[in-house]
Structures are given as structure tokens and as C-alpha cells.
N, C-alpha and C. Protein backbone atom coordinates (compact mmCIF):
# COMPACT_ATOMS: atom_id res chain seq x y z
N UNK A 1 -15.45 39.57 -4.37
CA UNK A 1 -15.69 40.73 -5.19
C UNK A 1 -14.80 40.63 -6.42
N UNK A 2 -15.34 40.54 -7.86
CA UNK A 2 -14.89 40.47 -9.13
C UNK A 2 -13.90 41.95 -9.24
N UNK A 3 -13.10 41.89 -9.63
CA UNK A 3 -12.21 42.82 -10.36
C UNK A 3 -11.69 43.07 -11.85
N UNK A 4 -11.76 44.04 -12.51
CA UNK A 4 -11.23 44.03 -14.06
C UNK A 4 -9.99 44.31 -14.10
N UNK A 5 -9.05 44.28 -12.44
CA UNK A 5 -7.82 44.75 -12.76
C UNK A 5 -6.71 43.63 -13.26
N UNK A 6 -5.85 44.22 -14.17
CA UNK A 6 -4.96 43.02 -14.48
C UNK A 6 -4.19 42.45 -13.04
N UNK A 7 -3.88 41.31 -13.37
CA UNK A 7 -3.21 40.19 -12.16
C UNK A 7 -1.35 41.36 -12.36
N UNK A 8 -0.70 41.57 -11.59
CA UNK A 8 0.57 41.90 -11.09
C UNK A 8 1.41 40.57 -11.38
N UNK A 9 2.04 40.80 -12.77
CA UNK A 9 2.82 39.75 -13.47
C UNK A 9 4.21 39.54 -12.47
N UNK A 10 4.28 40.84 -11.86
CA UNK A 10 5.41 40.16 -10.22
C UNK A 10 5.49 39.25 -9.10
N UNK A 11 3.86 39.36 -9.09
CA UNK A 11 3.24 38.46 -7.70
C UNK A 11 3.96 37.28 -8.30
N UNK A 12 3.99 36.62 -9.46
CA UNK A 12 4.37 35.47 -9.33
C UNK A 12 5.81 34.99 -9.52
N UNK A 13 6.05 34.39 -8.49
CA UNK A 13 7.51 34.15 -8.47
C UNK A 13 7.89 33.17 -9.78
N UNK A 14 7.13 32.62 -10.08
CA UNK A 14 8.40 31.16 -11.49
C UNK A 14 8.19 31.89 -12.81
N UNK A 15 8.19 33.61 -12.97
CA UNK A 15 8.25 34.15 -14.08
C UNK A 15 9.90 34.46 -14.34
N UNK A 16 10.54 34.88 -15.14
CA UNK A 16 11.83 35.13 -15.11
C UNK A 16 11.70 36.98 -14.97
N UNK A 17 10.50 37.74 -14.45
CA UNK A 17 10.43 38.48 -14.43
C UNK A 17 10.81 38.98 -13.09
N UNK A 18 10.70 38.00 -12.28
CA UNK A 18 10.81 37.91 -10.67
C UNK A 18 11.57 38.70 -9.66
N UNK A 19 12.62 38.71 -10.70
CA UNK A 19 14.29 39.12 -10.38
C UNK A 19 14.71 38.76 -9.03
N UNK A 20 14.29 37.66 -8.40
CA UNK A 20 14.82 37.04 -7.38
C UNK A 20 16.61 36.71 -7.36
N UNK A 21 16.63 36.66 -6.25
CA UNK A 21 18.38 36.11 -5.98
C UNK A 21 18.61 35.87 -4.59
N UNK A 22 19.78 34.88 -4.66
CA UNK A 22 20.34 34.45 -3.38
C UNK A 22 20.91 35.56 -2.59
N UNK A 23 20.63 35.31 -1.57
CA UNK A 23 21.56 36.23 -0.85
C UNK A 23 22.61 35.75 0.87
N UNK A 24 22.38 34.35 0.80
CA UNK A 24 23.61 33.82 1.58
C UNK A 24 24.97 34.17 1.25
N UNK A 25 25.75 33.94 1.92
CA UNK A 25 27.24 34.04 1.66
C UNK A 25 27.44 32.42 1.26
N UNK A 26 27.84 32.12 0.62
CA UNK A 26 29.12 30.75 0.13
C UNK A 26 29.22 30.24 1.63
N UNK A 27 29.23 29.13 1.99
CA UNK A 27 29.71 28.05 3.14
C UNK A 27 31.17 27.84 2.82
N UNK A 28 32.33 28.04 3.39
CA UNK A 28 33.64 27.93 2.79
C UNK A 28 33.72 26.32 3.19
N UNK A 29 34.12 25.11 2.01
CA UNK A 29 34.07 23.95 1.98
C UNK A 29 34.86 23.33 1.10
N UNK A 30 35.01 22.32 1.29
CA UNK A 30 36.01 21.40 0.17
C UNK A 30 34.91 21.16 -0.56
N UNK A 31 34.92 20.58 -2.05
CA UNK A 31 34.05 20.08 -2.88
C UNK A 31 34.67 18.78 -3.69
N UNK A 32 33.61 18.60 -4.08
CA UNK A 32 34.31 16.73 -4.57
C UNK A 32 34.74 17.08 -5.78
N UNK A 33 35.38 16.10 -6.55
CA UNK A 33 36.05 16.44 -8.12
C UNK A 33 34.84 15.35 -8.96
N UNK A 34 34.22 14.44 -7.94
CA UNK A 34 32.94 13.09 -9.13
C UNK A 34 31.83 12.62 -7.88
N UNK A 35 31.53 12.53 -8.69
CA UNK A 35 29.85 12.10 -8.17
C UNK A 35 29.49 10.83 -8.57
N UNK A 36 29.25 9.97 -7.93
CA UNK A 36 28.52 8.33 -8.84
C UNK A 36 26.99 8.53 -9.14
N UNK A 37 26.37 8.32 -9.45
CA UNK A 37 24.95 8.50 -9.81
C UNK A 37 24.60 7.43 -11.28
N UNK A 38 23.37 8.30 -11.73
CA UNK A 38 23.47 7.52 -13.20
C UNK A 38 22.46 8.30 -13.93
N UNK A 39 22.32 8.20 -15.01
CA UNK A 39 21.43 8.98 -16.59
C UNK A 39 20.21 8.17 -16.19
N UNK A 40 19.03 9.04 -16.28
CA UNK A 40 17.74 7.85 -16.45
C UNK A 40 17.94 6.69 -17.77
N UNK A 41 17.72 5.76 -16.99
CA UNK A 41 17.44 4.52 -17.52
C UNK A 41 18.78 3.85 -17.95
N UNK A 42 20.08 4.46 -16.93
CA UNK A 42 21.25 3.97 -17.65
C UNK A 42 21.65 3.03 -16.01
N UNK A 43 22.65 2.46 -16.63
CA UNK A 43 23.51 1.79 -14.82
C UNK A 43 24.67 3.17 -14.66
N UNK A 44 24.60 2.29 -12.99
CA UNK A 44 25.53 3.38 -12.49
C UNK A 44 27.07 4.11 -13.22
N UNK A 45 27.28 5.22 -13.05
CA UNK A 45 28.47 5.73 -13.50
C UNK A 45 29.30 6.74 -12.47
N UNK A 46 30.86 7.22 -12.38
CA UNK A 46 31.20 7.66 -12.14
C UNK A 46 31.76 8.96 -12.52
N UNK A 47 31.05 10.29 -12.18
CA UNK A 47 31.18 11.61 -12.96
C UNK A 47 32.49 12.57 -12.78
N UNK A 48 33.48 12.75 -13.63
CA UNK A 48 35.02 13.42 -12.74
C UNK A 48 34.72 14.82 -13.35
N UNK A 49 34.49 16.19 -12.52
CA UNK A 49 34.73 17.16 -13.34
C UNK A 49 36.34 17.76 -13.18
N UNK A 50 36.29 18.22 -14.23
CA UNK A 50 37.89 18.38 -14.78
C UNK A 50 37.95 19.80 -14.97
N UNK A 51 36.89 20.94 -15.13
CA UNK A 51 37.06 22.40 -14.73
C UNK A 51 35.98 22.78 -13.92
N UNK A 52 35.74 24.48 -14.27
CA UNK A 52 34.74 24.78 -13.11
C UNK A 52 33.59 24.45 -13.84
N UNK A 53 32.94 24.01 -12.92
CA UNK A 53 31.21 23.67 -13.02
C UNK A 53 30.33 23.66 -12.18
N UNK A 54 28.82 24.15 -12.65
CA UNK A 54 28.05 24.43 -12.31
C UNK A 54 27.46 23.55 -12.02
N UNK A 55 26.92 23.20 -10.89
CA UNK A 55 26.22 21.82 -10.57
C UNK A 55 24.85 22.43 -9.77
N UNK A 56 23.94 21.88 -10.73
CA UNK A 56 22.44 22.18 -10.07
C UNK A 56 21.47 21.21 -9.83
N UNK A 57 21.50 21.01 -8.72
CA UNK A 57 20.66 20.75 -7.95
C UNK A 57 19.05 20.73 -7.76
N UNK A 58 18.05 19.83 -8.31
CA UNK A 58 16.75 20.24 -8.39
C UNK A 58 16.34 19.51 -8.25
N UNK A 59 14.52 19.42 -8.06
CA UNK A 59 13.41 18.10 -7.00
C UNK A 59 12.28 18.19 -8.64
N UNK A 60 11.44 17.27 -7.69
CA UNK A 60 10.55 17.42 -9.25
C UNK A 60 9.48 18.05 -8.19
N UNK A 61 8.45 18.61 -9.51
CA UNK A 61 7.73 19.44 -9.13
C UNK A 61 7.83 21.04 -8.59
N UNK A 62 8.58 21.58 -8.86
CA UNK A 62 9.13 22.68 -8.69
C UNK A 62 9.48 23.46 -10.59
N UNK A 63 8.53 24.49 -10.34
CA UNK A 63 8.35 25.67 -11.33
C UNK A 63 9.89 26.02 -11.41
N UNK A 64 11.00 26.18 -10.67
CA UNK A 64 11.82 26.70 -11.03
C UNK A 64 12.77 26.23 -11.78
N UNK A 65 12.62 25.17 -11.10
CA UNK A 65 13.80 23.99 -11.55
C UNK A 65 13.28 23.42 -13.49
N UNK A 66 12.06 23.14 -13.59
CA UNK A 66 11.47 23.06 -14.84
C UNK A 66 11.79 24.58 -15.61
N UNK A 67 12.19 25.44 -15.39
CA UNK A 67 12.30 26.78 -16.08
C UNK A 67 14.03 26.86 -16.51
N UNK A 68 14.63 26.06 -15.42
CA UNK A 68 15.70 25.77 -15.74
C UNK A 68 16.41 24.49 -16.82
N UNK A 69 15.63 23.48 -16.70
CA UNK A 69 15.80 22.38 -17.05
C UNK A 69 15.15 22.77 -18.63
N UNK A 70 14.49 23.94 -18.78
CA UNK A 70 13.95 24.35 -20.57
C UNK A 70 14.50 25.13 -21.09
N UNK A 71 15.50 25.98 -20.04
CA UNK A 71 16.29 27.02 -20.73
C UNK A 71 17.37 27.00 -21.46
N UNK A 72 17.86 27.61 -22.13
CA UNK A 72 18.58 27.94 -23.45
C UNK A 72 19.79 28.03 -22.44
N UNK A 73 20.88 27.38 -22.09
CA UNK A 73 22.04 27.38 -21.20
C UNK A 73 23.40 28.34 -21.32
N UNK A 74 23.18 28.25 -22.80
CA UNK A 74 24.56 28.39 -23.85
C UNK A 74 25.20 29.81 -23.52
N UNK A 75 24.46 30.53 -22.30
CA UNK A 75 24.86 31.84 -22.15
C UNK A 75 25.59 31.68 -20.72
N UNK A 76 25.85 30.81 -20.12
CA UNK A 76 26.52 30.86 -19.25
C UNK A 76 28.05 30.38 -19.37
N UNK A 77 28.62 29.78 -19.94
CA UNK A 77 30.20 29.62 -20.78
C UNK A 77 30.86 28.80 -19.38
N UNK A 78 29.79 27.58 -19.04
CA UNK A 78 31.06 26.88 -18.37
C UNK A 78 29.89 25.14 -18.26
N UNK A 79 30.93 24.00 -17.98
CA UNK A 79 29.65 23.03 -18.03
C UNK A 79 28.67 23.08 -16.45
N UNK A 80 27.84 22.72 -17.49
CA UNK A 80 26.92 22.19 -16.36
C UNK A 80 26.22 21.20 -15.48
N UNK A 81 26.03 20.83 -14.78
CA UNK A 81 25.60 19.04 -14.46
C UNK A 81 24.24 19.21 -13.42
N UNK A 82 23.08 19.38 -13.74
CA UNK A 82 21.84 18.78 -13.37
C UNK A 82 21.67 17.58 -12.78
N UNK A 83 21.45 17.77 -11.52
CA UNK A 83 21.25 16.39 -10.79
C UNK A 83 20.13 16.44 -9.78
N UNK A 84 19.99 15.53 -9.40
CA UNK A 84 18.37 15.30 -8.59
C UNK A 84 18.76 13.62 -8.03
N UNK A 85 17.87 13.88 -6.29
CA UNK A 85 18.27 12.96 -5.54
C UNK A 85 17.97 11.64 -5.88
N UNK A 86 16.31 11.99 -6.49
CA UNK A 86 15.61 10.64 -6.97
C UNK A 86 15.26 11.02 -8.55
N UNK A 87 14.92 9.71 -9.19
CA UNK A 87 14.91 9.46 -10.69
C UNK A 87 13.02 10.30 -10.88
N UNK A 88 12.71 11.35 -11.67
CA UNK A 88 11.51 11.85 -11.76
C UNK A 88 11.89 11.92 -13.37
N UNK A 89 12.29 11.19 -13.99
CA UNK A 89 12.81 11.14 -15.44
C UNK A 89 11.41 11.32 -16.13
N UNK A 90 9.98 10.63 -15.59
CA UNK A 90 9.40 10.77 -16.78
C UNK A 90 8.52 12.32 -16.51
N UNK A 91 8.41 13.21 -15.68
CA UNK A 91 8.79 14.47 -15.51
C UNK A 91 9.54 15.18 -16.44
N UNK A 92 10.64 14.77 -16.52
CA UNK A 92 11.72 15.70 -17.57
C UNK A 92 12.06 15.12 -18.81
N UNK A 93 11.43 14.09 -19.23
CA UNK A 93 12.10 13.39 -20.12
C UNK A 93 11.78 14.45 -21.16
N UNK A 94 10.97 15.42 -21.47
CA UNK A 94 11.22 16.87 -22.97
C UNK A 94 12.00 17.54 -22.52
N UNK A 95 12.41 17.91 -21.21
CA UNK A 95 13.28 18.68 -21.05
C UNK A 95 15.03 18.49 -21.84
N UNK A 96 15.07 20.13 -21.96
CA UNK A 96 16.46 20.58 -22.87
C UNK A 96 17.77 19.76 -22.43
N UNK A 97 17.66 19.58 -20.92
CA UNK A 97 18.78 19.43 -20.36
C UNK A 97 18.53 18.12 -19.84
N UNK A 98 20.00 17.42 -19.68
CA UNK A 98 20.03 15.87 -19.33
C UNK A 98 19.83 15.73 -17.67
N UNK A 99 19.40 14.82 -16.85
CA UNK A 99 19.13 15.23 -15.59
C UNK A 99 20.02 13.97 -14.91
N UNK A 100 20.98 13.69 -14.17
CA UNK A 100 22.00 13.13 -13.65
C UNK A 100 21.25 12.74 -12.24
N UNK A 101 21.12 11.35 -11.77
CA UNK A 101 20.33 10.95 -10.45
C UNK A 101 21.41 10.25 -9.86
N UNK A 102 21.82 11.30 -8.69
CA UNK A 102 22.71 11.64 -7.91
C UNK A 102 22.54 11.79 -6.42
N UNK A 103 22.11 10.88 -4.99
CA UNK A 103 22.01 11.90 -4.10
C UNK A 103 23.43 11.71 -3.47
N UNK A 104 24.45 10.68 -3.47
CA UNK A 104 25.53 11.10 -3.60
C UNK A 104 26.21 12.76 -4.20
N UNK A 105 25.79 13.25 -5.54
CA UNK A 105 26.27 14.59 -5.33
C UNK A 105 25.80 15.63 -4.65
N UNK A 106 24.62 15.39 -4.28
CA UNK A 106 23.79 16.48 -3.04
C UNK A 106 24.24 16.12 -1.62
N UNK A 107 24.90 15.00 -1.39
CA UNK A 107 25.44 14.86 -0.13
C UNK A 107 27.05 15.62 0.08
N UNK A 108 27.76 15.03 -1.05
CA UNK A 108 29.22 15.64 -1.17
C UNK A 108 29.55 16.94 -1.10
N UNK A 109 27.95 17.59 -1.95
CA UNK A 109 28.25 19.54 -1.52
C UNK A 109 27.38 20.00 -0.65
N UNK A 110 26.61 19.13 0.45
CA UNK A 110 25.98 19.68 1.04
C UNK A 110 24.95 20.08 1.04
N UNK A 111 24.20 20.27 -0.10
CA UNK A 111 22.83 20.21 -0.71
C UNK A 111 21.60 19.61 -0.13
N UNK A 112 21.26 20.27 0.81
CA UNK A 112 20.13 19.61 1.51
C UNK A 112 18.44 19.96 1.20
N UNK A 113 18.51 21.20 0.34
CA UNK A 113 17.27 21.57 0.20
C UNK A 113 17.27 22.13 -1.42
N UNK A 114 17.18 20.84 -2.20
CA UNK A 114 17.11 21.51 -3.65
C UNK A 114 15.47 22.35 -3.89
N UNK A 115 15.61 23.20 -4.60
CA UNK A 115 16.40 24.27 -5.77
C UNK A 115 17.77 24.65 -5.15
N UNK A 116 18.56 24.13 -5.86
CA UNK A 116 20.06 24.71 -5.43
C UNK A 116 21.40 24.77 -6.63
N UNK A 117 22.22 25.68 -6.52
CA UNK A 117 23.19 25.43 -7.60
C UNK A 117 24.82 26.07 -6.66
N UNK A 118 25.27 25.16 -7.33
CA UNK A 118 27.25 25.37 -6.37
C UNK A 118 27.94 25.37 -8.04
N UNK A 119 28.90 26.46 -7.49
CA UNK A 119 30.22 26.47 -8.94
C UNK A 119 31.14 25.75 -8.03
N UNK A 120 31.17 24.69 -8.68
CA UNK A 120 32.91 23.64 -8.18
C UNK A 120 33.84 24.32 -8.79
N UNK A 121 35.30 24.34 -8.04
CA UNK A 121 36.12 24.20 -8.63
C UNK A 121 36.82 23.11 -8.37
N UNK A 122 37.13 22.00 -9.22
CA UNK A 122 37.61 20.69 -8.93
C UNK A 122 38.99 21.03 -8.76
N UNK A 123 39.68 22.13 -9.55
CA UNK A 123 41.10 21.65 -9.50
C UNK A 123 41.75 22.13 -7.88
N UNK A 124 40.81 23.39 -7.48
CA UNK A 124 41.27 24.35 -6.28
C UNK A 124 40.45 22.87 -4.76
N UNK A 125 39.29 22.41 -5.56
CA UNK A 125 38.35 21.60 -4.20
C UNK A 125 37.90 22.37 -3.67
N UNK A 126 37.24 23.55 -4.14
CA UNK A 126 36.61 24.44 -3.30
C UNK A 126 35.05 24.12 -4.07
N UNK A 127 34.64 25.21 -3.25
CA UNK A 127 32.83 25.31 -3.84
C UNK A 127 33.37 27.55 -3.83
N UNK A 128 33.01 27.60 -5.44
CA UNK A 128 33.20 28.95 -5.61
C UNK A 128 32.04 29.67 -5.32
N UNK A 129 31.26 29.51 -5.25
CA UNK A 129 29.89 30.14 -4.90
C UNK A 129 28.44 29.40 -5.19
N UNK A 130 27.49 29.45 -4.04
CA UNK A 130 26.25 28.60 -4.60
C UNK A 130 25.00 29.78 -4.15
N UNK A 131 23.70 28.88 -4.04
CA UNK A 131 22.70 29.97 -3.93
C UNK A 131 21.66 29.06 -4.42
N UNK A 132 20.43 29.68 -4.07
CA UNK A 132 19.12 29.25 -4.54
C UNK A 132 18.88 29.04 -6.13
N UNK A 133 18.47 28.11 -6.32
CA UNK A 133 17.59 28.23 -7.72
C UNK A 133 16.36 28.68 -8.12
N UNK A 134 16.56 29.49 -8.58
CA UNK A 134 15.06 30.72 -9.05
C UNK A 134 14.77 30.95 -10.53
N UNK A 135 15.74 30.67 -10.94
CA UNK A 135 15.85 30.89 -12.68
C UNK A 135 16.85 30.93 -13.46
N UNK A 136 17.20 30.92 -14.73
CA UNK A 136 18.47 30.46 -15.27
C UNK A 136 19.18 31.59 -15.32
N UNK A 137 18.49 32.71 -15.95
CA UNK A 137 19.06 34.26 -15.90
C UNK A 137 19.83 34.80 -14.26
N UNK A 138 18.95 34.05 -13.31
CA UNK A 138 19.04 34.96 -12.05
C UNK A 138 20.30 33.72 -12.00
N UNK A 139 20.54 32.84 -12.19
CA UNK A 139 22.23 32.35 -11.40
C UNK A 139 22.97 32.35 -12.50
N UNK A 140 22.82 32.78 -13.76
CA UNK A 140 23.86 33.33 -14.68
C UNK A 140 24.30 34.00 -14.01
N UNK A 141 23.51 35.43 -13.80
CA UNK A 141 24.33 36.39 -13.09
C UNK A 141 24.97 36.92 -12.04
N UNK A 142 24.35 35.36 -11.11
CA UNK A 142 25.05 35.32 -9.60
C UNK A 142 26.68 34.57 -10.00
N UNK A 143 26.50 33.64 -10.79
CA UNK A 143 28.07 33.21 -11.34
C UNK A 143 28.65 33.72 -12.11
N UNK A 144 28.75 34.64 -12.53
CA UNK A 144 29.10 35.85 -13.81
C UNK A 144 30.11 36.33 -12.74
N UNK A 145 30.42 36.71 -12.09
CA UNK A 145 31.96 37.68 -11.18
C UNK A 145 32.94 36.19 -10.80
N UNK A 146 32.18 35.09 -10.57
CA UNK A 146 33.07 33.93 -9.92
C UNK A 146 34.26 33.33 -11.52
N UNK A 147 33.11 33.31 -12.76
CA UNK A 147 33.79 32.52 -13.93
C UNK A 147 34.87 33.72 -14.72
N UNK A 148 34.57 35.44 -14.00
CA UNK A 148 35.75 36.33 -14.83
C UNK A 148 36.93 36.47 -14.03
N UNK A 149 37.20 35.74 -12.77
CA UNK A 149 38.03 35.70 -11.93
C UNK A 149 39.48 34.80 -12.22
């Protein structure tokens, strides 16, 4: 049966309208300070972070992770490092953001089911808080109380 009603711009989750969020607690864990991996199409390297950072975690084919990987970052005020287990480079190669092929760093924080994002703190070795990946807005503001601390 045809309908003239508009579609419910909520039903769909990979809008940033969604207002989805994590709602686990943090796993209390040590976290690594580097990751080995490498840049598409580069040889291997060794990554040291040196403050807090955001490390996200993402698969290809996933609406969310592409919403992230196009977004405008510059509003979250700390670095960031995009990584993925396997190389889907020609997937992202327009994307905004550089994508780091890493499953070394998804092993080190535990990361077993990307969409995922962890705030390291390298200098403490903790993991300050992580959570699902749903959108860039929605883990701004899940890491927004961890980076005024």
C-alpha cells in the first residue's frame, strides 16, 4: 500500500540527526603509547602518541565510519588517529581524514568490533574513555567532560 507520508528522517540511523550514543562504562585498562601499522601505500611505521588522543577505530563499508572519515574534525581540540584492521584505502582514498592500517592498534586497546573510538592517555597508560562510533558530533560530545579534566 502506497503512502504520501514523508519517510521519518529519525528512522535512519547514519543521519547526524540520530542522536545516538554509547552507553557502556570505560573497561578500566592500560593503553599503549604506539601502534606499528602503516599509511596506504606506505611501508611499515611506528606511531608514538605523546598526548591525549583519540583513536578511532573503523571497517569499510559502514555509513558511520564514512560520516566520520568526511567530517570537519577541527571541533574536537585534541589529535586524532583513524585506523582500520585491513587496507580499504581505495574506499577512502576522498576521504578528509588519513586512515592508519593498524590491527596491531585494535589489538593493543582491545577493539574487537569496529565502529569504535578510545581517548588514550599515553602519559597516565590509561584508556580515558571509549564507546561506539555513530558520528563525529555524537563522540565529540562523549569526549568533551574527559579533554576539560
Amino acid at each position: 500500500m502506497a503512502t504520501d507520508a514523508p519517510s521519518n528522517p529519525l528512522s535512519n540511523p547514519v543521519t547526524s540527526e540520530f542522536n545516538a550514543r554509547s552507553f557502556d562504562r570505560p573497561r578500566d585498562r592500560v593503553a599503549p603509547a604506539s601502534f606499528v601499522g602503516h599509511w596506504p601505500d606506505n611501508d611499515e611505521v611506528t606511531i608514538t602518541l605523546t598526548e591525549v588522543t583519540l583513536v578511532v577505530a573503523i571497517k569499510s563499508h559502514c555509513d558511520g565510519c564514512r560520516e566520520f572519515l568526511d567530517a570537519d574534525l577541527g571541533e574536537f581540540g585534541v589529535p586524532i588517529l583513524v585506523v582500520a584492521a585491513k587496507d580499504a584505502s581505495a574506499e577512502w582514498r576522498d576521504a578528509r581524514q588519513l586512515v592508519f592500517v593498524s590491527p596491531d592498534a585494535l589489538r593493543l586497546l582491545d577493539v574487537t568490533w569496529p565502529p569504535f573510538y578510545v581517548l588514550v592517555d599515553p602519559a597516565a597508560r590509561k584508556v580515558l574513555t571509549e564507546g561506539v562510533l555513530f558520528g563525529a558530533h555524537q563522540v565529540a560530545a562523549e569526549i568533551a567532560p574527559f579533554l576539560r579534566a
